[in-house]
Protein backbone atom coordinates (compact mmCIF):
# COMPACT_ATOMS: atom_id res chain seq x y z
CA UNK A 1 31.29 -25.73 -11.56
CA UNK A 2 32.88 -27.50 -13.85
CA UNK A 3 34.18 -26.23 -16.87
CA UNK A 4 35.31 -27.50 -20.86
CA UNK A 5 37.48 -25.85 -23.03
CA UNK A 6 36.96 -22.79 -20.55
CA UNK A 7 33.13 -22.92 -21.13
CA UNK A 8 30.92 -24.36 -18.32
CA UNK A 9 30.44 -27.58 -18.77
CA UNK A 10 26.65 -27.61 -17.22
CA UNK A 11 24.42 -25.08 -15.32
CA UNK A 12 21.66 -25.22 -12.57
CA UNK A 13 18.06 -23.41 -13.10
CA UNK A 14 16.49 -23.20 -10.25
CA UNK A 15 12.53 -22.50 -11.16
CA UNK A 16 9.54 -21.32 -8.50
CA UNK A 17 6.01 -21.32 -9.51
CA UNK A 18 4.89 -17.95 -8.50
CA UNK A 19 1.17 -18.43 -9.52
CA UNK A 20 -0.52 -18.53 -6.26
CA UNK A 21 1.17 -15.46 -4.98
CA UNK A 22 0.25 -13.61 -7.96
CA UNK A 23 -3.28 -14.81 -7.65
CA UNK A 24 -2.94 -13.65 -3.83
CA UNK A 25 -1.38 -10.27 -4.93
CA UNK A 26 -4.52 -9.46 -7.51
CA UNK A 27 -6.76 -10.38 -5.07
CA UNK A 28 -5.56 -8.00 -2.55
CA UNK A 29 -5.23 -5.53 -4.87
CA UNK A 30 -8.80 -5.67 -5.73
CA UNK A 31 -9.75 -5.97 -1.76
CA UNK A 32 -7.96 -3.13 -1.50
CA UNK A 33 -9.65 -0.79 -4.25
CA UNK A 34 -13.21 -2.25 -2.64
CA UNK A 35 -12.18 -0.91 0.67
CA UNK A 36 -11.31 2.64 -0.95
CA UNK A 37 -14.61 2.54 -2.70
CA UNK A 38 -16.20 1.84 0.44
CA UNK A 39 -14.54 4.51 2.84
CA UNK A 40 -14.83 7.37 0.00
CA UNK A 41 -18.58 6.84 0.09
CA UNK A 42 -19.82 6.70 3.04
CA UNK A 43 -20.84 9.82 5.24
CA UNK A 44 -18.31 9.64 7.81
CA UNK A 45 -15.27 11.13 8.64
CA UNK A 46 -12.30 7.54 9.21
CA UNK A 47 -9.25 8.32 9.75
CA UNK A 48 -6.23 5.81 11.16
CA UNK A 49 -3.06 6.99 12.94
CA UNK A 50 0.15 4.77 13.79
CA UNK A 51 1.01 4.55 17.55
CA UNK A 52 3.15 7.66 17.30
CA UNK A 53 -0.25 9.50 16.29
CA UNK A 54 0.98 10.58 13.05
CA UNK A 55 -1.91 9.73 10.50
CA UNK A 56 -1.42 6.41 7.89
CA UNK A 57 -4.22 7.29 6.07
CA UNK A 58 -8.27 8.20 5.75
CA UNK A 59 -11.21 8.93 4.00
CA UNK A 60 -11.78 11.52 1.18
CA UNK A 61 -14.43 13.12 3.23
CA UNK A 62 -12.00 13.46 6.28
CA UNK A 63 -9.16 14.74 4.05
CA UNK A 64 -11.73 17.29 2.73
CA UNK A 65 -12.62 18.43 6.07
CA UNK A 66 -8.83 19.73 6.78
CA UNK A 67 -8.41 20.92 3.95
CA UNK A 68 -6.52 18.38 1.49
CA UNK A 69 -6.87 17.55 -2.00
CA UNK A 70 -6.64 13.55 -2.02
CA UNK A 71 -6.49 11.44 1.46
CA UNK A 72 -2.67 10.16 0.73
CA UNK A 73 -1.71 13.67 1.63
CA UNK A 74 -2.99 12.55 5.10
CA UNK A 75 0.14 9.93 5.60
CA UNK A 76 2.87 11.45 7.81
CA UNK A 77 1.15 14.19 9.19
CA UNK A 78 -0.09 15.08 12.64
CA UNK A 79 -3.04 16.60 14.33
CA UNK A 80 -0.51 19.81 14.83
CA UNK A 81 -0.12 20.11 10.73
CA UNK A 82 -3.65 19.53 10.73
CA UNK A 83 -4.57 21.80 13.36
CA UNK A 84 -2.67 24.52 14.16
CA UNK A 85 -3.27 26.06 17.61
């Protein structure tokens, strides 16, 4: 860069218009609460694991039936902390 009297003489900005992906971020967002709505009212039990079998995530009727107070309590555990022998 060059520089004047120990000052920079010019600068770069470099700009990105982010509008889309915010667009594409709220809209997921509100996919996302939709979905929530949708598998905290209906009468069965969902529940998805990763391929370790430790549980991502379910319903609030599942996480009711063993015994936890909100369905993110569900990430990380296993049917073993879910159902001791």
């Amino acid at each position: 860069m060059p520089y004047c009297d120990g000052r920079p003489a010019s600068f770069v900005a470099v700009m990105r218009d982010v509008t889309e992906e915010k667009a594409a971020r709220e809209e997921l967002f509100r996919s996302r609460l939709m979905l929530r709505a949708v598998l905290d009212h209906i009468p069965q039990r969902v529940f998805w694991k990763d391929l370790d079998g430790r549980y991502l995530g379910g319903n609030r009727r599942f996480a009711d039936d063993v015994g936890l107070a909100r369905p993110d309590e569900l990430a990380g555990t296993t049917d073993e902390d879910l159902f001791p022998p």
